[in-house]
N, C-alpha and C. Protein backbone atom coordinates (compact mmCIF):
# COMPACT_ATOMS: atom_id res chain seq x y z
N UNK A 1 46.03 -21.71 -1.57
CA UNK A 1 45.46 -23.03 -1.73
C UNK A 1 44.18 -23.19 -0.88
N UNK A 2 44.26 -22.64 0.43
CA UNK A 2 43.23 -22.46 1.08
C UNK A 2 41.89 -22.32 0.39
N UNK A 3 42.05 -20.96 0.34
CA UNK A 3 41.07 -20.06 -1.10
C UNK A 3 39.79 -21.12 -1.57
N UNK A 4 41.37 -21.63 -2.63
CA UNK A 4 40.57 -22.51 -3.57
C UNK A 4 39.92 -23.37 -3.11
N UNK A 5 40.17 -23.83 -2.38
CA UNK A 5 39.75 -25.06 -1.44
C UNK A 5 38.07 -24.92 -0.95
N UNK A 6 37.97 -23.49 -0.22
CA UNK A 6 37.23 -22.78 -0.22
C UNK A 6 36.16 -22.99 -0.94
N UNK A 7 36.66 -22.29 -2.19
CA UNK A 7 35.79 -21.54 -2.96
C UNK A 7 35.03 -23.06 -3.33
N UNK A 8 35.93 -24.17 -4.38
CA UNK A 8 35.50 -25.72 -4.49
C UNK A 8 33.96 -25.74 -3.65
N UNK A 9 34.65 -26.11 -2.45
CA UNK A 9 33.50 -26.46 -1.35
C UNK A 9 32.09 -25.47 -1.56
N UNK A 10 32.42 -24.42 -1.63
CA UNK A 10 31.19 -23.41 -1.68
C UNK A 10 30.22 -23.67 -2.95
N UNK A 11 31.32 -23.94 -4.05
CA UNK A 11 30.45 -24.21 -5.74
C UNK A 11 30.07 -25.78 -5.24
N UNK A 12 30.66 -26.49 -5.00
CA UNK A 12 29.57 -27.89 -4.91
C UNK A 12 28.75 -27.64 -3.71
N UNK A 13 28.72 -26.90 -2.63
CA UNK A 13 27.43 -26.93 -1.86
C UNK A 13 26.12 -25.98 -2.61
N UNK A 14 26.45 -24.73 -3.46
CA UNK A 14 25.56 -24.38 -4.01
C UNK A 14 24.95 -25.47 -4.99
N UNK A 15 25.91 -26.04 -6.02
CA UNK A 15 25.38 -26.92 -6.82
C UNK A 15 24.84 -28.15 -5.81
N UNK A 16 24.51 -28.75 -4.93
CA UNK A 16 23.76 -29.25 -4.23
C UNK A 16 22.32 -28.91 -3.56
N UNK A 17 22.83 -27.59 -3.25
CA UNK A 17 21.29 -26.84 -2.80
C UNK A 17 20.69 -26.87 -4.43
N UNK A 18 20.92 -26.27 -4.84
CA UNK A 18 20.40 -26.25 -6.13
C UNK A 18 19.56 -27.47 -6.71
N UNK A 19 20.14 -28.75 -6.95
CA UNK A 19 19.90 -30.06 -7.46
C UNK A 19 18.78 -30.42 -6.00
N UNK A 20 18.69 -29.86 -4.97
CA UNK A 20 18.09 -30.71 -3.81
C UNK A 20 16.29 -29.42 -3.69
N UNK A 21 16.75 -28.64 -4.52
CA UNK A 21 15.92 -27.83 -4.85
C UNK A 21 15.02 -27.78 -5.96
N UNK A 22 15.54 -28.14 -7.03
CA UNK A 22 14.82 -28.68 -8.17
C UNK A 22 13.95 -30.04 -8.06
N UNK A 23 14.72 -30.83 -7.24
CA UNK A 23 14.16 -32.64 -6.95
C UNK A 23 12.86 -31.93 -6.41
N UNK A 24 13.16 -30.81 -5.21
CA UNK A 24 11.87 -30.90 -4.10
C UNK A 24 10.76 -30.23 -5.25
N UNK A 25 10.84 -29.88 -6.10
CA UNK A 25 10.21 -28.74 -7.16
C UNK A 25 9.69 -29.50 -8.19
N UNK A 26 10.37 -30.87 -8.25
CA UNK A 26 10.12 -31.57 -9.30
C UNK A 26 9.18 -32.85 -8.72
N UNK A 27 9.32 -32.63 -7.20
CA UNK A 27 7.72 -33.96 -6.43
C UNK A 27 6.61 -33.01 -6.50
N UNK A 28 6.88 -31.66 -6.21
CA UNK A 28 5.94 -30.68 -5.65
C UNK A 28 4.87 -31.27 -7.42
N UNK A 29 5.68 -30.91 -8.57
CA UNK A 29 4.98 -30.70 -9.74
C UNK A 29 4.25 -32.31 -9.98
N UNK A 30 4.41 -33.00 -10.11
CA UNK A 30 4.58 -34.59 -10.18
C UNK A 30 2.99 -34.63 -9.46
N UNK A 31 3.36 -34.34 -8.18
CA UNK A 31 1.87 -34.20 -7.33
C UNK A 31 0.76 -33.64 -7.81
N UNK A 32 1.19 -32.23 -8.54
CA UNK A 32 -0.09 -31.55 -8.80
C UNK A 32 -0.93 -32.34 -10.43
N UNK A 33 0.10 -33.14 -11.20
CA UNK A 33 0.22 -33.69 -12.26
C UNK A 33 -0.82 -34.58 -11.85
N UNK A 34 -0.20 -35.13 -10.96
CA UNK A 34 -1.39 -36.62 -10.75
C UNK A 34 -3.20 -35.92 -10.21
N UNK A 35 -2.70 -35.35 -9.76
CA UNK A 35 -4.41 -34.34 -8.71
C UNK A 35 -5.16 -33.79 -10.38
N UNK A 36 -4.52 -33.12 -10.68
CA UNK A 36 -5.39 -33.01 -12.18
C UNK A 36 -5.74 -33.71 -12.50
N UNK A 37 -4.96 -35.00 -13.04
CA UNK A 37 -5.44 -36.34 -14.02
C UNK A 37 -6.07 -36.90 -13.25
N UNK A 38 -6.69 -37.21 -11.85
CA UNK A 38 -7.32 -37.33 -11.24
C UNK A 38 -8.78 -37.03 -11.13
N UNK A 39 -8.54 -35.23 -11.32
CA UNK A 39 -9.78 -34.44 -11.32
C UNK A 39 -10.05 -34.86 -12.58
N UNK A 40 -9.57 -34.95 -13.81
CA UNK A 40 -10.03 -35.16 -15.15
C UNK A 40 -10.86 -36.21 -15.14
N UNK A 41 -10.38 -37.09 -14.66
CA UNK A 41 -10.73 -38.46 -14.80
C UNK A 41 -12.35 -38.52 -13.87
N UNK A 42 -12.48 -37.59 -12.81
CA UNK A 42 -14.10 -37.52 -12.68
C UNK A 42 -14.58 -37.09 -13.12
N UNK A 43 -14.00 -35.99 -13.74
CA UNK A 43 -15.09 -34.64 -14.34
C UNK A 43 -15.38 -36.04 -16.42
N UNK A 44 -14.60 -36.47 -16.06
CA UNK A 44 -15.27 -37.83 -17.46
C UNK A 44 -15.87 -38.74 -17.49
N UNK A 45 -15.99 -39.13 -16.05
CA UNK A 45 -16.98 -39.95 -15.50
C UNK A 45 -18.68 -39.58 -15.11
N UNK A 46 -18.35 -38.61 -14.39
CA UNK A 46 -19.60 -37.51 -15.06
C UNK A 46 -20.29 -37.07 -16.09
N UNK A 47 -19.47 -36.98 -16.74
CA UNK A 47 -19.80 -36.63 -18.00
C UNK A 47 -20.34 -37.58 -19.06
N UNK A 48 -19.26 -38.68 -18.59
CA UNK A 48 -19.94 -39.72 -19.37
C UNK A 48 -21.81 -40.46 -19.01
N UNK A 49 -21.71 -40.26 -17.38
CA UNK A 49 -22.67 -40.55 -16.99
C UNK A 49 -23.94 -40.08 -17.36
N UNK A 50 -23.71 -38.26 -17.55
CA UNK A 50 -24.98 -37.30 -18.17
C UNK A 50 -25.16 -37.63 -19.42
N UNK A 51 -23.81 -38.24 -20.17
CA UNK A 51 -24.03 -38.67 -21.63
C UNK A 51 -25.13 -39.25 -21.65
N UNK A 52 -25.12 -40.84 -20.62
CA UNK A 52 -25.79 -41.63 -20.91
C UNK A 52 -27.22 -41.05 -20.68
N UNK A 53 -27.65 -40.34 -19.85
CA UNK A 53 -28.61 -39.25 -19.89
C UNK A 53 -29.22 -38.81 -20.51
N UNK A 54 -28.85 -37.96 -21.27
CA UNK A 54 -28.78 -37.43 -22.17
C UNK A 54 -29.31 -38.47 -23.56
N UNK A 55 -28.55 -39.57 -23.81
CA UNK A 55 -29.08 -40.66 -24.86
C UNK A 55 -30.51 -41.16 -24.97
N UNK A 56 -30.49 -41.24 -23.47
CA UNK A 56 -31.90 -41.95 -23.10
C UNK A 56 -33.01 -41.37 -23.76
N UNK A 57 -32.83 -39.82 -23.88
CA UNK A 57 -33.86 -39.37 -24.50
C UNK A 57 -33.58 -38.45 -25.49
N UNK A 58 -32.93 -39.09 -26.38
CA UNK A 58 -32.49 -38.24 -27.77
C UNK A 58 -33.71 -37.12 -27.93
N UNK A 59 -34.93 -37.76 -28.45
CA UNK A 59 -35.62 -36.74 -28.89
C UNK A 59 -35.67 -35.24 -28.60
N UNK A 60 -35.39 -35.22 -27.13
CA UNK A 60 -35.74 -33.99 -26.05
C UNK A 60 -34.87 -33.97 -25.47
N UNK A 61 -33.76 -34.03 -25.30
CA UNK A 61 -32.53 -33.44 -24.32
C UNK A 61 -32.81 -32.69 -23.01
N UNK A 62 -32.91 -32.68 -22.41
CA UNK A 62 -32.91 -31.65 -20.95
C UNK A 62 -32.00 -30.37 -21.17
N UNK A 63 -31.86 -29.41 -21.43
CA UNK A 63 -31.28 -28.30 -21.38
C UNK A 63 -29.97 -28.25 -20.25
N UNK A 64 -30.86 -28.32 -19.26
CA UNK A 64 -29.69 -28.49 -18.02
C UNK A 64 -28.97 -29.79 -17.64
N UNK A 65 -29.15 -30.66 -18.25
CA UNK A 65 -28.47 -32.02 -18.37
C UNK A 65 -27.08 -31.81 -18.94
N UNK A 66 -27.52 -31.23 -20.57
CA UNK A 66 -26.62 -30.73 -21.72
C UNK A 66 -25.91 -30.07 -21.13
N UNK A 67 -26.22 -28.64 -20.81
CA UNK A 67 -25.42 -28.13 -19.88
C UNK A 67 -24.07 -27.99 -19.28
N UNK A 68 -24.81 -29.59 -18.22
CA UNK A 68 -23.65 -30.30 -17.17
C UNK A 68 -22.92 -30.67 -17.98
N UNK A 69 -23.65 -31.70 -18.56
CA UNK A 69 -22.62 -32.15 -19.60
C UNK A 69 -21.66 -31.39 -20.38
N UNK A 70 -21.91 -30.35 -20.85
CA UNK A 70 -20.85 -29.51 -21.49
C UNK A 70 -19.76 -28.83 -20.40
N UNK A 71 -20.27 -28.79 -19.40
CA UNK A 71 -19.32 -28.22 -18.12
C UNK A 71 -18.54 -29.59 -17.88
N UNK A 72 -18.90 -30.16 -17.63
CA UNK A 72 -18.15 -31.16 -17.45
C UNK A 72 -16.99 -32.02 -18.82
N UNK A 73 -17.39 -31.71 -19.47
CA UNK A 73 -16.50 -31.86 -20.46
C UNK A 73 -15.13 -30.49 -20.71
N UNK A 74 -15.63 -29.57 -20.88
CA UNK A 74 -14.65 -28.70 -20.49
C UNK A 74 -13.77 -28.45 -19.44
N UNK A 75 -14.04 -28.78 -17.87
CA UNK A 75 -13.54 -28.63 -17.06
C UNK A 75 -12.72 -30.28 -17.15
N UNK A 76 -13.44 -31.25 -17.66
CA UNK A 76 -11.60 -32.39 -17.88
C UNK A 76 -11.18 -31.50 -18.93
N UNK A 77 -10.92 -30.89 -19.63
CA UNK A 77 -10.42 -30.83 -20.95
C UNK A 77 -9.50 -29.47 -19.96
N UNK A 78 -9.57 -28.89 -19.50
CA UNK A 78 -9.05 -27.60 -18.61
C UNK A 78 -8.30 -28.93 -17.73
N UNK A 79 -8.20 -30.08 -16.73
CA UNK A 79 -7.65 -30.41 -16.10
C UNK A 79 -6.40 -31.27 -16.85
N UNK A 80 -6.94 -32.06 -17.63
CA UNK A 80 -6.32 -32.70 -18.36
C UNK A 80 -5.01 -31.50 -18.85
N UNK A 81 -4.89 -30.32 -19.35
CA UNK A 81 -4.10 -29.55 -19.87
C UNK A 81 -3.09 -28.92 -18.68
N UNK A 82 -4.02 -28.69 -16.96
CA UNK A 82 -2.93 -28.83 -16.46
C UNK A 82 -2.17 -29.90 -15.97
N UNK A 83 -2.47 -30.80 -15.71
CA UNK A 83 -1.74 -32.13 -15.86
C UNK A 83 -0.51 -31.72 -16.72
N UNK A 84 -0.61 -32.18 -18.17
CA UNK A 84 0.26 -32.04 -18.94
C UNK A 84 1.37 -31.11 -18.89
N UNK A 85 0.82 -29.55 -18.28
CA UNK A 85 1.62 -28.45 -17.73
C UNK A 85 2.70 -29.26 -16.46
N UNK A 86 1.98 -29.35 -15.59
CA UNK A 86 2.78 -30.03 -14.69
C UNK A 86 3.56 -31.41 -15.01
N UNK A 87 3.42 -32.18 -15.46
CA UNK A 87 4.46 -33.07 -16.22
C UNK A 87 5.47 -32.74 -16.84
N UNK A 88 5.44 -32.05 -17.73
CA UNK A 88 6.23 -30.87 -17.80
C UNK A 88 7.20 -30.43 -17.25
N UNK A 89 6.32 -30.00 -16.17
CA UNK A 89 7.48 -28.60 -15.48
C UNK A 89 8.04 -29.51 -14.44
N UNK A 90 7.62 -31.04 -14.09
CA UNK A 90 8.41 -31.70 -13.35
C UNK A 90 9.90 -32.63 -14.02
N UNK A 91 9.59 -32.53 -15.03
CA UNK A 91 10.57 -32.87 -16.06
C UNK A 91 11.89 -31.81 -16.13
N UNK A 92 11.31 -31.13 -16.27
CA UNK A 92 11.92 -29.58 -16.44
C UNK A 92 12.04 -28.52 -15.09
N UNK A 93 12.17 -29.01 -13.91
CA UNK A 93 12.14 -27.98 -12.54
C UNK A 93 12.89 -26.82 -13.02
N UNK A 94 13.67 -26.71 -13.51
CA UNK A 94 14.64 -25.32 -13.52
C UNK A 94 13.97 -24.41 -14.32
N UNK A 95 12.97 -24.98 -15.20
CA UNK A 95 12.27 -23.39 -16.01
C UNK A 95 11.44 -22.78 -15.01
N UNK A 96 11.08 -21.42 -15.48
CA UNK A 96 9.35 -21.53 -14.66
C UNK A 96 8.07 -21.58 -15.11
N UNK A 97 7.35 -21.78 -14.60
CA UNK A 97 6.06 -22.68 -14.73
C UNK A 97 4.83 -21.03 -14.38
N UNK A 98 4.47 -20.75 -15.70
CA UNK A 98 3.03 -20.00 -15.66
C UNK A 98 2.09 -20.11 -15.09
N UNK A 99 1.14 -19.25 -14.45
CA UNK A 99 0.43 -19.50 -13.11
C UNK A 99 -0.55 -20.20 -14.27
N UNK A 100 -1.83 -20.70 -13.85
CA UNK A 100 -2.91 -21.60 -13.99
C UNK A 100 -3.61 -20.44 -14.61
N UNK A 101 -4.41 -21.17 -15.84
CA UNK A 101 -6.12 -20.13 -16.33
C UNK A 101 -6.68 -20.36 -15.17
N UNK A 102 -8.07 -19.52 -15.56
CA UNK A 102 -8.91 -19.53 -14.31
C UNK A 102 -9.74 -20.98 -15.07
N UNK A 103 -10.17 -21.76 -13.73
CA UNK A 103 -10.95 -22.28 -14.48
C UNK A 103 -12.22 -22.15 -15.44
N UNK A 104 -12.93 -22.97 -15.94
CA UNK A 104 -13.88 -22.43 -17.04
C UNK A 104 -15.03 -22.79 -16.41
């Protein structure tokens, strides 16, 4: 009876480490979720800004304006996707989570 008693105690302390392991795995992700949508959210503000730039002088565009602008549109479009990754994987702590593209 001992034993069992034992053993009980041992399976609910693993299943505790476990659950207290996933939670910490599941702020860790949550965090990086928000820092992306974050970064997105300047790299669109930027972007939007060169837009307006860019409008001002339809005729002739600046090359390196465009550019930015296209960098900057890609790099939210790259943040925005890890966001979504990490939402995800904070939803989901027990899978694992694929390292990051490089950025673009």
């Amino acid at each position: 009876m001992l034993r069992l008693a034992a053993a009980v105690l041992a399976l609910v302390l693993v299943v505790e480490i476990v659950r207290w392991r996933t939670a910490d795995l599941s702020l860790g992700y949550r965090a990086k979720a928000r820092d992306f949508t974050a970064r997105a959210a300047t790299a669109n503000r930027l972007a939007a800004s060169l837009a307006r730039r860019l409008g001002a002088a339809p005729e002739s565009p600046d090359p390196v304006v465009f550019e930015e602008y296209a960098s900057q549109r890609r790099r939210s479009a790259y943040y925005l996707a890890l966001a979504r990754k990490y939402r995800i994987a904070a939803a989901r702590p027990w899978l694992p989570v694929a390292s990051d593209p490089p950025p673009p």
